[in-house]
Protein backbone atom coordinates (compact mmCIF):
# COMPACT_ATOMS: atom_id res chain seq x y z
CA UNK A 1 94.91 124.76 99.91
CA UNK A 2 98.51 123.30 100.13
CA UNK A 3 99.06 124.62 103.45
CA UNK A 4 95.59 122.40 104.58
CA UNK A 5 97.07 119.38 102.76
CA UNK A 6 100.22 119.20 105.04
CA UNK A 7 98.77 119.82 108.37
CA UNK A 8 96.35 116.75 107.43
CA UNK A 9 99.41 114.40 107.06
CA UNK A 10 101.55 116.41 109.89
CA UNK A 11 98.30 115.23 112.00
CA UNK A 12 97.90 111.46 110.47
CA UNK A 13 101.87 111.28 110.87
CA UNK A 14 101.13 112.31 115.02
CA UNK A 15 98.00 110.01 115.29
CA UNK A 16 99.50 106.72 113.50
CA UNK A 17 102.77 107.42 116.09
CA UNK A 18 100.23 106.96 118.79
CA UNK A 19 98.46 103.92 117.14
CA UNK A 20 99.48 100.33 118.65
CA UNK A 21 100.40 98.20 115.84
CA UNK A 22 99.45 94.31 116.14
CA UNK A 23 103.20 93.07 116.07
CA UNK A 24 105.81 93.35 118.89
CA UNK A 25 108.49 95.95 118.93
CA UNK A 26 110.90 94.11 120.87
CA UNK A 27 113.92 94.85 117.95
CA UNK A 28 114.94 91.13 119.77
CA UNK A 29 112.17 89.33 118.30
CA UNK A 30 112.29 87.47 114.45
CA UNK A 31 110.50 85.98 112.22
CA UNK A 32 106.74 84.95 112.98
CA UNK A 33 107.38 85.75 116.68
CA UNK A 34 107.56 89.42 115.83
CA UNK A 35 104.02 89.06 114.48
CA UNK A 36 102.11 86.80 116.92
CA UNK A 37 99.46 89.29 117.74
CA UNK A 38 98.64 89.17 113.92
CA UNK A 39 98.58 86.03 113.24
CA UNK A 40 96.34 84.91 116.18
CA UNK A 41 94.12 87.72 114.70
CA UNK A 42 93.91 86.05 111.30
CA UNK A 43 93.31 82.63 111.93
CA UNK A 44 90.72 83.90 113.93
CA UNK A 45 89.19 86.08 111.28
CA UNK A 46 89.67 82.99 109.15
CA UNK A 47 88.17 80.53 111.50
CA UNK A 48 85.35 82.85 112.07
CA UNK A 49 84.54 83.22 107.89
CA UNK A 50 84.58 80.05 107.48
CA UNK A 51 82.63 79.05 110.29
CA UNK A 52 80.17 81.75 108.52
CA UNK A 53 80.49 80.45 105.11
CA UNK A 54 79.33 76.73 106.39
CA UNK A 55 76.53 78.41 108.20
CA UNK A 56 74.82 80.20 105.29
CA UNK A 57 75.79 77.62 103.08
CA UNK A 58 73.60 74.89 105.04
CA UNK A 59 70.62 77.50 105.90
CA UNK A 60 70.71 77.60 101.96
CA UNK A 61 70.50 74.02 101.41
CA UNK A 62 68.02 73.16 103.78
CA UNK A 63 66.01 76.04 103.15
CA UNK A 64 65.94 75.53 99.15
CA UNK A 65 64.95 72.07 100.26
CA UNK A 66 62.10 72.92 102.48
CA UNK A 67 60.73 75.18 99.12
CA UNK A 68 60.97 72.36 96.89
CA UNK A 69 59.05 70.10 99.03
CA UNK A 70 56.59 73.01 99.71
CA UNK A 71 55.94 74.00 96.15
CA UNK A 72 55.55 69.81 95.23
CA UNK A 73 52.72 69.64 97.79
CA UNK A 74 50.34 71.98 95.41
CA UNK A 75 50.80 70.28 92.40
C-alpha cells in the first residue's frame, strides 16, 4: 500500500518537472516581470467574469421586466 503511495508522488514529482509554469525562469528577472505570463492571464480571467457578470445581470433585468409587463396584461 505504502510502496503504491510513493511511486504516485515519485510520478507527480516527474510530471510537474515537465509542466511549464506561467512565470519566467530567467533567475534575471524581478518583481512583477517574473510573472507577466500570469498576470496577463488574470486580468483576462477578470475582464472576462466581469464581462459575464454584466451580461447575466442585464438578461435578468430585462427579462424580469418583460414578465412583469406580461403577467400585468391578464389582469
Amino acid at each position: 500500500m505504502f510502496q503504491k503511495i510513493i511511486t504516485f508522488i515519485g510520478e507527480v514529482k516527474g510530471e510537474l518537472r515537465k509542466a511549464t509554469w506561467p512565470w519566467d525562469s530567467d533567475p534575471k528577472a524581478k518583481g512583477l516581470k517574473k510573472y507577466k505570463e500570469l498576470v496577463d492571464s488574470t486580468v483576462v480571467v477578470v475582464i472576462a467574469m466581469l464581462l459575464l457578470a454584466g451580461y447575466v445581470a442585464a438578461s435578468d433585468v430585462v427579462l424580469k421586466e418583460a414578465i412583469s409587463f406580461i403577467t400585468q396584461l391578464g389582469k
